[in-house]
C-alpha atoms as a PDB file:
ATOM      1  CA  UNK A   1     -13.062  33.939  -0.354  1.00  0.00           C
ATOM      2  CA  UNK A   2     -11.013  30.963  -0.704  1.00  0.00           C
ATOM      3  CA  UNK A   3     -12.718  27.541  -0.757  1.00  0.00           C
ATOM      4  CA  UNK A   4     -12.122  25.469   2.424  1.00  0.00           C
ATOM      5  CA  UNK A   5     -10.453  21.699   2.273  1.00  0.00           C
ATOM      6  CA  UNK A   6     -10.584  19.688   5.316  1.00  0.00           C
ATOM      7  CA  UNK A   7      -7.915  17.526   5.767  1.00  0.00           C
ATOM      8  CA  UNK A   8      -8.170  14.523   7.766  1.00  0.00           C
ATOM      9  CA  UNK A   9      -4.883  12.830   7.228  1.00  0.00           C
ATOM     10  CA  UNK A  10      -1.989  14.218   8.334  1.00  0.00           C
ATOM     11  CA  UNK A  11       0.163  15.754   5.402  1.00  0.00           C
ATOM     12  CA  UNK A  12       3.835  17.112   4.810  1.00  0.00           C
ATOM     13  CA  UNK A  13       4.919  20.727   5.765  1.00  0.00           C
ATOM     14  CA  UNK A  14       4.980  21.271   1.862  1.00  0.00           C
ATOM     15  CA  UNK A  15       1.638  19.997   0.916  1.00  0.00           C
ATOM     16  CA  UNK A  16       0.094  22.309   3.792  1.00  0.00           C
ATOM     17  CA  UNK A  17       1.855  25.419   2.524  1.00  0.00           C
ATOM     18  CA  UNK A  18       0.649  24.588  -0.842  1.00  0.00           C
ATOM     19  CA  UNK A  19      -2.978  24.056  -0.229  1.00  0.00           C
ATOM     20  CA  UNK A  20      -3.567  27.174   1.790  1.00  0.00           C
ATOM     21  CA  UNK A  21      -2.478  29.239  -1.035  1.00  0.00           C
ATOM     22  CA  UNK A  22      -5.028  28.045  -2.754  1.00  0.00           C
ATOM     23  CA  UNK A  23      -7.674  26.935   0.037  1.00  0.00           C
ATOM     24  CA  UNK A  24      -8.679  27.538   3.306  1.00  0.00           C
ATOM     25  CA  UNK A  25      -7.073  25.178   5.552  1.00  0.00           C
ATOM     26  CA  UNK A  26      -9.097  23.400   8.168  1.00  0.00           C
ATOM     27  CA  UNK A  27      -6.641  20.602  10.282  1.00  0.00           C
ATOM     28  CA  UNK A  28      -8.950  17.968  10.944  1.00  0.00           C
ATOM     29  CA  UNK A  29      -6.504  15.222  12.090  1.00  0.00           C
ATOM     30  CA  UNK A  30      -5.402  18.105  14.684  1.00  0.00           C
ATOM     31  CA  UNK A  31      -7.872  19.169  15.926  1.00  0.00           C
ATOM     32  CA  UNK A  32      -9.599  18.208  18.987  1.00  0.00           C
ATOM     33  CA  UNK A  33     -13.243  19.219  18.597  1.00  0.00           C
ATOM     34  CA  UNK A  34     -13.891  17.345  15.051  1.00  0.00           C
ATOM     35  CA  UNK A  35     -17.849  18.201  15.576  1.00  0.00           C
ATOM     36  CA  UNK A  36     -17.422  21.509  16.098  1.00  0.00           C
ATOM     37  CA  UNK A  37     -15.038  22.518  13.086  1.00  0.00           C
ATOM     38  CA  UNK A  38     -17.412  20.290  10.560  1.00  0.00           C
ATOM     39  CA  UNK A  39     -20.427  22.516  12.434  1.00  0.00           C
ATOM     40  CA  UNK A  40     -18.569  25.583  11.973  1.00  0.00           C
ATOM     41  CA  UNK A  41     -17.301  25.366   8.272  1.00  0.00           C
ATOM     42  CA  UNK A  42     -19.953  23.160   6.939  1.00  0.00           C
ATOM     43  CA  UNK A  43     -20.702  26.003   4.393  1.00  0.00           C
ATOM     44  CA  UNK A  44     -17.323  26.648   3.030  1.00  0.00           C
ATOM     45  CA  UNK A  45     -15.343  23.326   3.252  1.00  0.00           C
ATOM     46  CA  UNK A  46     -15.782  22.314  -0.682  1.00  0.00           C
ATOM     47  CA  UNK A  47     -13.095  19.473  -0.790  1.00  0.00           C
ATOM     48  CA  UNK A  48     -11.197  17.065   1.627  1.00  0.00           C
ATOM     49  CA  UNK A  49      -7.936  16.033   1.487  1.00  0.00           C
ATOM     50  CA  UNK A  50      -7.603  12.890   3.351  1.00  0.00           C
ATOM     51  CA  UNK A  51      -5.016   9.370   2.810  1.00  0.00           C
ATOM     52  CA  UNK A  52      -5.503   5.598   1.971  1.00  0.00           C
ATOM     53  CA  UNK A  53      -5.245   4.711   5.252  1.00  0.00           C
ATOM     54  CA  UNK A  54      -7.933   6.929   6.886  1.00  0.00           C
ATOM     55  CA  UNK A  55     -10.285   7.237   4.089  1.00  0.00           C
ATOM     56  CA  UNK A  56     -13.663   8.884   4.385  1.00  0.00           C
ATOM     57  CA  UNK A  57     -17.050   7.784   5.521  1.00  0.00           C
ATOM     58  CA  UNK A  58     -20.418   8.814   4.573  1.00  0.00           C
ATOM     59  CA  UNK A  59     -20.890  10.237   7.855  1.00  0.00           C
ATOM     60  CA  UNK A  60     -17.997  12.864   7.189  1.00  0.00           C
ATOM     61  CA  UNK A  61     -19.998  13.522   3.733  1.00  0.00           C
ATOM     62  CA  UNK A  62     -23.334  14.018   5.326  1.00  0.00           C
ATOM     63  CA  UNK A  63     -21.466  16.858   7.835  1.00  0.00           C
ATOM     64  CA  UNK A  64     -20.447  18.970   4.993  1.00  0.00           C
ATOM     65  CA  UNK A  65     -23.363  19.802   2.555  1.00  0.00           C
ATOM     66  CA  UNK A  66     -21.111  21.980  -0.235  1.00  0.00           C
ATOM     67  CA  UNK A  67     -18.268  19.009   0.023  1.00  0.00           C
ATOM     68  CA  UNK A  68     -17.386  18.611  -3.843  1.00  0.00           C
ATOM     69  CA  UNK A  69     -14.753  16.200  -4.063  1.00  0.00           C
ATOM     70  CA  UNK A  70     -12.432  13.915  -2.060  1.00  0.00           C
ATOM     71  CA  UNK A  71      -8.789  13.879  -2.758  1.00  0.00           C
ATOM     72  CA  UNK A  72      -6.977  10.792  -1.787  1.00  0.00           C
ATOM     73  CA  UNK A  73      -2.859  11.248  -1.407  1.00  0.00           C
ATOM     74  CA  UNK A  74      -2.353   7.662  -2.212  1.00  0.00           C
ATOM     75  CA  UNK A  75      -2.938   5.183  -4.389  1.00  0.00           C
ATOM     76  CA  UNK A  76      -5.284   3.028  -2.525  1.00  0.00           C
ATOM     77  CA  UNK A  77      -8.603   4.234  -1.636  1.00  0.00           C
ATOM     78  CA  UNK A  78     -10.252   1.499  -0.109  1.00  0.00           C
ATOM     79  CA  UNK A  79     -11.317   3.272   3.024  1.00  0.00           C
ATOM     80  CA  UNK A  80     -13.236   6.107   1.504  1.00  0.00           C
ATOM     81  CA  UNK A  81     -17.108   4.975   1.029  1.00  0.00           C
ATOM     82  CA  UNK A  82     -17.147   5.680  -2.845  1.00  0.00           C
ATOM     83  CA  UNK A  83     -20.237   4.615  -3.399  1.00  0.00           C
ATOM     84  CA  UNK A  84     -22.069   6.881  -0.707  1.00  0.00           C
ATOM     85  CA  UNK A  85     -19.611   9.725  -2.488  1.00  0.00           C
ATOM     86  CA  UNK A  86     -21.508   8.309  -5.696  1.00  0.00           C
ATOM     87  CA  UNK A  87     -25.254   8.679  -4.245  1.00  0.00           C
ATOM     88  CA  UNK A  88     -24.220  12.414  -2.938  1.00  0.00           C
ATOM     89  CA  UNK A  89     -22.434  13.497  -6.339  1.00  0.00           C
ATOM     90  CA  UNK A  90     -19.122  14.053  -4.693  1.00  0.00           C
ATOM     91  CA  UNK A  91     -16.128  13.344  -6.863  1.00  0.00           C
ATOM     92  CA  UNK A  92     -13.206  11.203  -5.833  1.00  0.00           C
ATOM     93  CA  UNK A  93      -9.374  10.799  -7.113  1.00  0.00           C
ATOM     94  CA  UNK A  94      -6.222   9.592  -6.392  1.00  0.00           C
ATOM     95  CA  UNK A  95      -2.288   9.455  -6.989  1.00  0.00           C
ATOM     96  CA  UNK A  96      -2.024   6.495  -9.367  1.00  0.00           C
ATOM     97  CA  UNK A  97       1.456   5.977 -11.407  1.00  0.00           C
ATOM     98  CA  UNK A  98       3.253   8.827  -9.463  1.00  0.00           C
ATOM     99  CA  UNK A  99       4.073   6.019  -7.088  1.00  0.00           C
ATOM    100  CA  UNK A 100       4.149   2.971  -8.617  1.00  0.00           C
ATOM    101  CA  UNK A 101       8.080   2.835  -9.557  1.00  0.00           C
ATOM    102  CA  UNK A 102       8.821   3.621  -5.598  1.00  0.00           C
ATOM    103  CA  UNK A 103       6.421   0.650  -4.532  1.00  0.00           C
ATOM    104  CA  UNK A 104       8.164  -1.726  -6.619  1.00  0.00           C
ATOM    105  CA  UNK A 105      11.696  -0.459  -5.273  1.00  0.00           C
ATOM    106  CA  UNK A 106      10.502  -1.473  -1.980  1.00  0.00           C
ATOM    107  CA  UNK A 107       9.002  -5.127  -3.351  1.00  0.00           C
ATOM    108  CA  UNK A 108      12.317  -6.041  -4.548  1.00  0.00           C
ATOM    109  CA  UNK A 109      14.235  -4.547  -1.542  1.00  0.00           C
ATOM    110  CA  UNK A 110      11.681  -6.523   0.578  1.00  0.00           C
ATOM    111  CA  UNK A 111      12.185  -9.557  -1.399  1.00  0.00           C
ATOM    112  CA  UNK A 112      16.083  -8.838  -0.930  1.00  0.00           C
ATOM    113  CA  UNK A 113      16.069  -8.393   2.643  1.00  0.00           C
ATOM    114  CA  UNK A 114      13.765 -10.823   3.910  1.00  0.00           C
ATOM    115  CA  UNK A 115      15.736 -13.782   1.449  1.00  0.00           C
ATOM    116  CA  UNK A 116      19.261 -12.478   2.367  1.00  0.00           C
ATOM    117  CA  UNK A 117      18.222 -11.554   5.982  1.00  0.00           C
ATOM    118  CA  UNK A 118      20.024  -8.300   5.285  1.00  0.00           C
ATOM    119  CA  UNK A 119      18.654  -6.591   8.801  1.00  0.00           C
ATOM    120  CA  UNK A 120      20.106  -9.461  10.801  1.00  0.00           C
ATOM    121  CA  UNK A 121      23.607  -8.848   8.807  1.00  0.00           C
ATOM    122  CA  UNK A 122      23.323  -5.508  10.016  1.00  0.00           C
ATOM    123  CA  UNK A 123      23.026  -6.703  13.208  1.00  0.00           C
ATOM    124  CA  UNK A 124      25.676  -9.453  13.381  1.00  0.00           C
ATOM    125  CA  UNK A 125      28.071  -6.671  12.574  1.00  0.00           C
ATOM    126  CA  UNK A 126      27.261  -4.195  15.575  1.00  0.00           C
ATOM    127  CA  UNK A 127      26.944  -6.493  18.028  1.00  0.00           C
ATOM    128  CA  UNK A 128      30.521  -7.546  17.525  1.00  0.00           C
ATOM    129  CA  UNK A 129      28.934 -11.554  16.391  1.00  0.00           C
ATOM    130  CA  UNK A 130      31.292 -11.581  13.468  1.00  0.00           C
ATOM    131  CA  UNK A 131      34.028 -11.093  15.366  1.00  0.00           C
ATOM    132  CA  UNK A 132      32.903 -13.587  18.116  1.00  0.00           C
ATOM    133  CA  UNK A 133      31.060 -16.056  16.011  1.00  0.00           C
ATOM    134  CA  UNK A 134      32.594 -15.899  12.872  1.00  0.00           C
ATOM    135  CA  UNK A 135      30.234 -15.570   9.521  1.00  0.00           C
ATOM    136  CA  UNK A 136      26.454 -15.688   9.239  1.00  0.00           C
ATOM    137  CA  UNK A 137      24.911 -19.065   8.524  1.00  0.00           C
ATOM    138  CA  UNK A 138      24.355 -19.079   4.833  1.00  0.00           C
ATOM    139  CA  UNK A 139      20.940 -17.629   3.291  1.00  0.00           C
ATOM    140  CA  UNK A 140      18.749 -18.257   0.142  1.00  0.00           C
ATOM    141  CA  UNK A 141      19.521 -16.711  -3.731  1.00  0.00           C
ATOM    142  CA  UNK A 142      16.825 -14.359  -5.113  1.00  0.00           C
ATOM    143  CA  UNK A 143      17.999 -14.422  -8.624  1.00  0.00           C
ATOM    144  CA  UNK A 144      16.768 -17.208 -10.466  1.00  0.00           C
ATOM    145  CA  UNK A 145      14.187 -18.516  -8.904  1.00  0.00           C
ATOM    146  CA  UNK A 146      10.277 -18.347  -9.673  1.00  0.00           C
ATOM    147  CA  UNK A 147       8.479 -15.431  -8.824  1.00  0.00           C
ATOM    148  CA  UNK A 148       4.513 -15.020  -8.392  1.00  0.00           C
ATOM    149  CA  UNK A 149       2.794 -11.802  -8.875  1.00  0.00           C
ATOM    150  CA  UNK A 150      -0.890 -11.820  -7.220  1.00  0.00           C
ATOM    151  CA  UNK A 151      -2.464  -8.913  -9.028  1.00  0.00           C
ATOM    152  CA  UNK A 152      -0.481  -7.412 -12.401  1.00  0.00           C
ATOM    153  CA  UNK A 153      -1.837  -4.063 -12.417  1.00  0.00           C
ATOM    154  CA  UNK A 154       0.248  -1.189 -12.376  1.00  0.00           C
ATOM    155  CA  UNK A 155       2.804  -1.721  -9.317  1.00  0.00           C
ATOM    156  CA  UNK A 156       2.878  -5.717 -10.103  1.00  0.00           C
ATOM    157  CA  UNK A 157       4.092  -5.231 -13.731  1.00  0.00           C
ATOM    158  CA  UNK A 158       6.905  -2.714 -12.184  1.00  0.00           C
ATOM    159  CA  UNK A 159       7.452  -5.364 -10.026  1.00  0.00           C
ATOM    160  CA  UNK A 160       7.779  -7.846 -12.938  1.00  0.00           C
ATOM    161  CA  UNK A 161      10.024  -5.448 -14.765  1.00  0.00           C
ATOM    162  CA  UNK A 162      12.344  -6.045 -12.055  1.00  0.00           C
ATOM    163  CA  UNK A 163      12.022  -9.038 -11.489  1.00  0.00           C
ATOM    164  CA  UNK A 164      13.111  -9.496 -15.700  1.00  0.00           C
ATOM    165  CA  UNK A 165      16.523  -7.994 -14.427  1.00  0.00           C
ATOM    166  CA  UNK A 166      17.061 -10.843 -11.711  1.00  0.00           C
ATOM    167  CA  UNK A 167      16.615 -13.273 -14.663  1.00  0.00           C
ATOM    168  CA  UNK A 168      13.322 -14.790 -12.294  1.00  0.00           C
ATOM    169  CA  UNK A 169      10.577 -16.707 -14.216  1.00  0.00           C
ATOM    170  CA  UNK A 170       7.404 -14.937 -13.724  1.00  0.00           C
ATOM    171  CA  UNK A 171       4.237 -15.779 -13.211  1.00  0.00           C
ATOM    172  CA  UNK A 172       0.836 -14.138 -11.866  1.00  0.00           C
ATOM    173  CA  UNK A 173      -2.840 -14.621 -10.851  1.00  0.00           C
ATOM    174  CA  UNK A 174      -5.216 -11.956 -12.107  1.00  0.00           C
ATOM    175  CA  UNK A 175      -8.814 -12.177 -12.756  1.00  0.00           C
ATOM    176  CA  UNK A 176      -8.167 -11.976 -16.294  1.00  0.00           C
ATOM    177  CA  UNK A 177      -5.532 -13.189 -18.458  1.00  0.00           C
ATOM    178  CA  UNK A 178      -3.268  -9.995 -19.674  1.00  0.00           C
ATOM    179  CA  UNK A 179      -1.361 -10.024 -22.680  1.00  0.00           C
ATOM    180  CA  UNK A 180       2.065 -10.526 -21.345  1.00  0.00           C
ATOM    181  CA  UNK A 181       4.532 -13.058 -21.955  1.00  0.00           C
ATOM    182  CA  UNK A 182       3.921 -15.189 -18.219  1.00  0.00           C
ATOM    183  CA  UNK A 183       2.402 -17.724 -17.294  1.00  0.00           C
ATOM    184  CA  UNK A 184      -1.265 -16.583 -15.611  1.00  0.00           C
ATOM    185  CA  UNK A 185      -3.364 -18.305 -13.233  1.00  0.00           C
ATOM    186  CA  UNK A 186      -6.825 -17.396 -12.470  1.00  0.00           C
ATOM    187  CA  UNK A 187      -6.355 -17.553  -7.972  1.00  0.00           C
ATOM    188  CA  UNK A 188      -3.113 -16.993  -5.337  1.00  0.00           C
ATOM    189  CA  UNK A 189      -4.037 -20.288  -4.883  1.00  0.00           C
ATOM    190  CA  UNK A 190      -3.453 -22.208  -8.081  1.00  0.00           C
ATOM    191  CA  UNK A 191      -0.614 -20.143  -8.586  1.00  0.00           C
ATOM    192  CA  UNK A 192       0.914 -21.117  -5.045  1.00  0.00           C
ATOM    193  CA  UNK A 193       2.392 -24.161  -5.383  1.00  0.00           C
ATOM    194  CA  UNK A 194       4.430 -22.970  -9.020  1.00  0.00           C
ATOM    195  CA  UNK A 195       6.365 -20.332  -7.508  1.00  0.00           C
ATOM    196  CA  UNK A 196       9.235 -20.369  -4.843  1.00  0.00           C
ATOM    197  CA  UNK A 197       7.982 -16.739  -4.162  1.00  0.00           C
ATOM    198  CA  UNK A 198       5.010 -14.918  -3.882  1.00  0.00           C
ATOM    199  CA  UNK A 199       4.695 -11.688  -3.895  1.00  0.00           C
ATOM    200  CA  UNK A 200       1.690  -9.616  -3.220  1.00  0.00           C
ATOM    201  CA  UNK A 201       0.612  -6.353  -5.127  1.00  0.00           C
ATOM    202  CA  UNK A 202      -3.209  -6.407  -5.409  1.00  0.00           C
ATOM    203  CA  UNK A 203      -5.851  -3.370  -5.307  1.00  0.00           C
ATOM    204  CA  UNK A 204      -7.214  -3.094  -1.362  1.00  0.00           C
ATOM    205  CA  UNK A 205     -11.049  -3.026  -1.177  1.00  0.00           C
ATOM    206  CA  UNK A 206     -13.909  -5.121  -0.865  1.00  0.00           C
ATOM    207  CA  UNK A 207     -13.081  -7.008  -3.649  1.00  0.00           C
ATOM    208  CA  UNK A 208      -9.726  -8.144  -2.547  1.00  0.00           C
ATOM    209  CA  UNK A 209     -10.219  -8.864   1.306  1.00  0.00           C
ATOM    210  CA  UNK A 210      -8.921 -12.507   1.708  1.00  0.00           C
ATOM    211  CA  UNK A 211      -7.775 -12.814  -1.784  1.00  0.00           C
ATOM    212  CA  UNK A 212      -4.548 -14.298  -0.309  1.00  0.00           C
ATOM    213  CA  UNK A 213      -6.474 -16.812   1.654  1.00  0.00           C
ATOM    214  CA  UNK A 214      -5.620 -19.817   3.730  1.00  0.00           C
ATOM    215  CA  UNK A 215      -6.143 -22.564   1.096  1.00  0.00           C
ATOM    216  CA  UNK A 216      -3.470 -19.775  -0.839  1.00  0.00           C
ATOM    217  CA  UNK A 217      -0.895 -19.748   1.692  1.00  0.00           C
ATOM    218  CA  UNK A 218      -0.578 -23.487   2.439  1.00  0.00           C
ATOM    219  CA  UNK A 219      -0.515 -24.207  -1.316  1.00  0.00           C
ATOM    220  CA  UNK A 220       3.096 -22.464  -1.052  1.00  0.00           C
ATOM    221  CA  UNK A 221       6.122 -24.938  -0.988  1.00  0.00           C
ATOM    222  CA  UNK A 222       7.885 -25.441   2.087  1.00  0.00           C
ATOM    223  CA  UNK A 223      10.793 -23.017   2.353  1.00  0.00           C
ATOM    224  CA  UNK A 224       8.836 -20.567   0.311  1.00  0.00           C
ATOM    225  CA  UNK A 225       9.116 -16.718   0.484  1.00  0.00           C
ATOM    226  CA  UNK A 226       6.252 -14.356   0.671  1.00  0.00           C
ATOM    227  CA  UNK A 227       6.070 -10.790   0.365  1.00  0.00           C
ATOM    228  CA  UNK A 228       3.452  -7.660   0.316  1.00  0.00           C
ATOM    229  CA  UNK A 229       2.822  -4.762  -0.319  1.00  0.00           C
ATOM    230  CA  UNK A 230      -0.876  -4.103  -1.486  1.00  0.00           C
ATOM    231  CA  UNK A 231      -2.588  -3.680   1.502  1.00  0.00           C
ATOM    232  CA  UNK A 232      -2.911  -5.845   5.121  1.00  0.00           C
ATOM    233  CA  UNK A 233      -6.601  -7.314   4.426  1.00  0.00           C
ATOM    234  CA  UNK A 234      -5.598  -8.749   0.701  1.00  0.00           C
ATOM    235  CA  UNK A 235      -3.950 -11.565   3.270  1.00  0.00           C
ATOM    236  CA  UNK A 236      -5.450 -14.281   5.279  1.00  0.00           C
ATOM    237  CA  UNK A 237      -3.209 -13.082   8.338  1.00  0.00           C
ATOM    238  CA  UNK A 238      -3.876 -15.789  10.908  1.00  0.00           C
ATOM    239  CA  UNK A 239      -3.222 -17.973   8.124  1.00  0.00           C
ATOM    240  CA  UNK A 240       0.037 -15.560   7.313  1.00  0.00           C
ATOM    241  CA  UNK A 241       1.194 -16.358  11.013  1.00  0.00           C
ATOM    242  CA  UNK A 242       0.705 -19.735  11.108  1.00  0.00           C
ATOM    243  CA  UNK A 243       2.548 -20.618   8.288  1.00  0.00           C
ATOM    244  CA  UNK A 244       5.378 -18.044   9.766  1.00  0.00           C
ATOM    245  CA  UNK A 245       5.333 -19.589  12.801  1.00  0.00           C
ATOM    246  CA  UNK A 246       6.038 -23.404  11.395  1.00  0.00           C
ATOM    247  CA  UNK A 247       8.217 -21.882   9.112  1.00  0.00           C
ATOM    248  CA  UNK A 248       6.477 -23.086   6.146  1.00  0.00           C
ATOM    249  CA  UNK A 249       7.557 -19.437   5.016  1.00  0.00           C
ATOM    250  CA  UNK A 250      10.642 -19.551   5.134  1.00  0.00           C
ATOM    251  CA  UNK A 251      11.327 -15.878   5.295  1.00  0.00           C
ATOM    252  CA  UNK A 252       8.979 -13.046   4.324  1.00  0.00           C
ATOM    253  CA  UNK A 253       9.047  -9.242   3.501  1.00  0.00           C
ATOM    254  CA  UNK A 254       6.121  -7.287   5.026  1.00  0.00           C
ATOM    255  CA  UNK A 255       4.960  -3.439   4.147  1.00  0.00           C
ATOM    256  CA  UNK A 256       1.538  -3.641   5.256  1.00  0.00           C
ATOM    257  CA  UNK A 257      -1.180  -5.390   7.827  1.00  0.00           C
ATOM    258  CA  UNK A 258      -4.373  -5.086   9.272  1.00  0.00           C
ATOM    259  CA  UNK A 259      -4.946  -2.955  12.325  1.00  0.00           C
ATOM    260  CA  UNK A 260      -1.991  -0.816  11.262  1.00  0.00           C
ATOM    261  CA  UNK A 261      -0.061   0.591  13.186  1.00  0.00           C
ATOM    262  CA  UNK A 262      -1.227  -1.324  16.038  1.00  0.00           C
ATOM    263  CA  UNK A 263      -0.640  -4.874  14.332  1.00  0.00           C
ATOM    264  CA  UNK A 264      -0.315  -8.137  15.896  1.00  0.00           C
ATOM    265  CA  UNK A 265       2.600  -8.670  18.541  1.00  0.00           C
ATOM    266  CA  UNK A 266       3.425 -11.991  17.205  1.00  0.00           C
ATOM    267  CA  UNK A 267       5.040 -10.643  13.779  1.00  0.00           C
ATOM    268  CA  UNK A 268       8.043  -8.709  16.109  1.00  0.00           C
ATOM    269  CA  UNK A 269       8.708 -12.377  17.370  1.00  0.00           C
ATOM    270  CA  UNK A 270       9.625 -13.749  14.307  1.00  0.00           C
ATOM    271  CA  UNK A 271      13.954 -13.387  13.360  1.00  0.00           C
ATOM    272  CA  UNK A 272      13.087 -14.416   9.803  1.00  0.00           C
ATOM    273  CA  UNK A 273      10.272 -11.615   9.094  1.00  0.00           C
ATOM    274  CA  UNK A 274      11.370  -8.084   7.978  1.00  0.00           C
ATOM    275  CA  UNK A 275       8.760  -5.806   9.256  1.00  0.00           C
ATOM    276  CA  UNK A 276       8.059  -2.106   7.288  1.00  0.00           C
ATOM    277  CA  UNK A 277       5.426   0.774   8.390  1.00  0.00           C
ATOM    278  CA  UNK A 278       3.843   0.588   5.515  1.00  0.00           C
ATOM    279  CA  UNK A 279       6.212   3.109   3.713  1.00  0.00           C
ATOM    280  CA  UNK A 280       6.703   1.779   0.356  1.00  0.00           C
ATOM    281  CA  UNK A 281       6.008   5.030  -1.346  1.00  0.00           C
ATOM    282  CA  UNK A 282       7.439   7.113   1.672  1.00  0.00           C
ATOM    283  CA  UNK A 283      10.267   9.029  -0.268  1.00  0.00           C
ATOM    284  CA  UNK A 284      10.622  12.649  -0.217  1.00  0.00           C
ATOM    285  CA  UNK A 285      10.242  12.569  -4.284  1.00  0.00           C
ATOM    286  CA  UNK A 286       7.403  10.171  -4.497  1.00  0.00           C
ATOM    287  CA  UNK A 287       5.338  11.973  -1.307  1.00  0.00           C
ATOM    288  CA  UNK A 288       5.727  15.273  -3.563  1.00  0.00           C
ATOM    289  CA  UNK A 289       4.293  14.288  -6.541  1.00  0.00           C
ATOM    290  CA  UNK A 290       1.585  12.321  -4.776  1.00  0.00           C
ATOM    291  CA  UNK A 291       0.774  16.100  -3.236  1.00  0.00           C
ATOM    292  CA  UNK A 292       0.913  17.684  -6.299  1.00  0.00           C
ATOM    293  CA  UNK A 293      -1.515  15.513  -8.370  1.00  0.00           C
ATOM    294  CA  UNK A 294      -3.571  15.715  -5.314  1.00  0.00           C
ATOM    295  CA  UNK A 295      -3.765  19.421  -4.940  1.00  0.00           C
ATOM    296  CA  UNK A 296      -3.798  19.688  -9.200  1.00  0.00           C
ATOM    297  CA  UNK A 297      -6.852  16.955  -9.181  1.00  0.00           C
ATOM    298  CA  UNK A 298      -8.915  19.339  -6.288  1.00  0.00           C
ATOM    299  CA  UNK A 299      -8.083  22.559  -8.470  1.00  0.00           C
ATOM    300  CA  UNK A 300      -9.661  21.451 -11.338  1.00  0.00           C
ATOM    301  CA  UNK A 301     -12.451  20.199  -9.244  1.00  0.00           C
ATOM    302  CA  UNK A 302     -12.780  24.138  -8.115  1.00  0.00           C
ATOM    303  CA  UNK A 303     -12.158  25.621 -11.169  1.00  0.00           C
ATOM    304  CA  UNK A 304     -14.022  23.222 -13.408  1.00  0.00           C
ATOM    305  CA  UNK A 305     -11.605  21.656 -15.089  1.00  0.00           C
ATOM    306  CA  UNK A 306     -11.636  17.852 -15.847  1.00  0.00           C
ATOM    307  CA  UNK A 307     -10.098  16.151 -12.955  1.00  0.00           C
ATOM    308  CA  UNK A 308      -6.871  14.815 -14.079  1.00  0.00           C
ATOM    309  CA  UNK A 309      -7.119  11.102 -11.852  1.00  0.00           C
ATOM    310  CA  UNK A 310     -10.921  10.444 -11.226  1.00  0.00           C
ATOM    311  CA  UNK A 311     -11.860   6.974 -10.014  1.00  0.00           C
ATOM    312  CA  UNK A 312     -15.653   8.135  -9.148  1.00  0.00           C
END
């Protein structure tokens, strides 16, 4: 008998297909009577497949008593009570590096877009305002100009990497200094005021929520350029909007925010704001090797192996 997986965030056609061979398959983010498949299964579901965003409570845990291990598709795992997995001896991974190169495509495409206003360019063109108004007013250079990394870890160095390439001073706040050759600063908010823009890569989590705080965003120069793609409660966001609003940010690239997807109305007012559904690792490639290090970290769980990406 195969051992069952719940899975509670809805996953690709491919990742389904490749889970039953090995599992049973139970649709939780499907179905319609959640109490009554956890009562029904609670004996055979072993594992749970669920995603960054929807995480997994302790209440879900206590439901199935031969649940092994959580598998997060995603890098973040902020959402899933690890330490209640902790007390109950469940084990918990996720799908670190597999994405990290994809996020930082999407930082620098942000950073491009929002600076250059490419969307609006876009725009000017179909609705025939070249040709009736003539060029675009001019827009800001990304090249060049000083660059602030809040949180170096994996995605933030790609994002530094990249940054190297546009010839951008670099700096970064951390809670510890890292042996790399920019110039560190222990808060967002002493490293504010160096940098023309910030960009924002942290870890979600307890830790983190309001790292990006008010005191942080009004440290920024006027005419500055902010950008993230960590996760939406890293940022201060009635702060965030205030400073959008004056246009004290001068432009900004957004992935993520809190109450996705039902975030604040006020950001789809704003022309110099380039708004993303929090998608930054959402290419075919990237999605299929988050699946497979997913499915290969529950496997080994199963077959007791040594999980391969264990962060409890």
């Amino acid at each position: 008998m195969k051992p069952g997986v719940l899975v509670v965030g809805e996953l690709p056609d491919w990742d389904l297909g490749a889970l039953a061979e090995r599992f049973e398959v139970h649709l939780y983010y499907a179905t319609a009577d959640k109490p009554g498949m956890l009562a029904r299964h609670r004996d055979t579901i072993r594992a749970i497949a669920t995603k960054g965003e929807v995480g997994a409570s302790a209440e879900l845990m206590d439901a199935l008593p031969k649940l092994e291990i959580i598998g997060c598709y995603g890098v973040g795992y902020d959402l899933i009570d690890v330490p209640a997995a902790k007390a109950r001896g469940i084990r918990v991974t996720n799908t670190p590096d597999v994405l990290t190169e994809e996020v930082a495509d999407m930082a620098i495409g942000l950073l491009l877009a929002a600076a250059r206003r490419i969307p609006a360019g876009d725009a000017w063109v179909r609705d025939g305002s070249w040709k009736t108004k003539g060029s675009m007013p001019l827009q800001t250079r990304v090249w060049g100009k000083r660059i602030g990394i809040v949180g170096l870890g994996r995605i933030g160095a790609a994002i530094a990497r990249r940054a190297e390439a546009f010839r951008m001073p670099i700096a970064y706040s951390a809670r510890q200094k890292k042996d790399v050759p920019y110039d560190w600063y222990p808060t967002p908010a002493a490293l504010a005021p160096h940098v023309d823009i910030l960009m924002v890569s942290a870890a979600g989590g307890p830790a983190t929520k309001g790292l990006v705080d008010r005191t942080a965003i009004e440290a920024l120069k006027p005419g500055a350029i902010f950008c993230n793609v960590s996760r939406g409660t890293v940022v201060d966001e009635a702060a965030l909007l205030a400073a959008l609003r004056t246009k004290r940010i001068a432009a900004a690239g957004l992935d993520v925010f809190l109450n996705e997807p039902d975030i604040d109305p006020e950001f789809l007012t704003f022309d110099h704001v380039v708004l993303q559904p929090h998608a930054a690792s959402a290419t075919v490639e990237t999605r299929k090797d988050m699946g497979a290090l997913m499915r290969a970290n529950l496997e080994a769980q199963m077959e007791g192996r040594p999980l391969l990406t264990p962060v409890a």
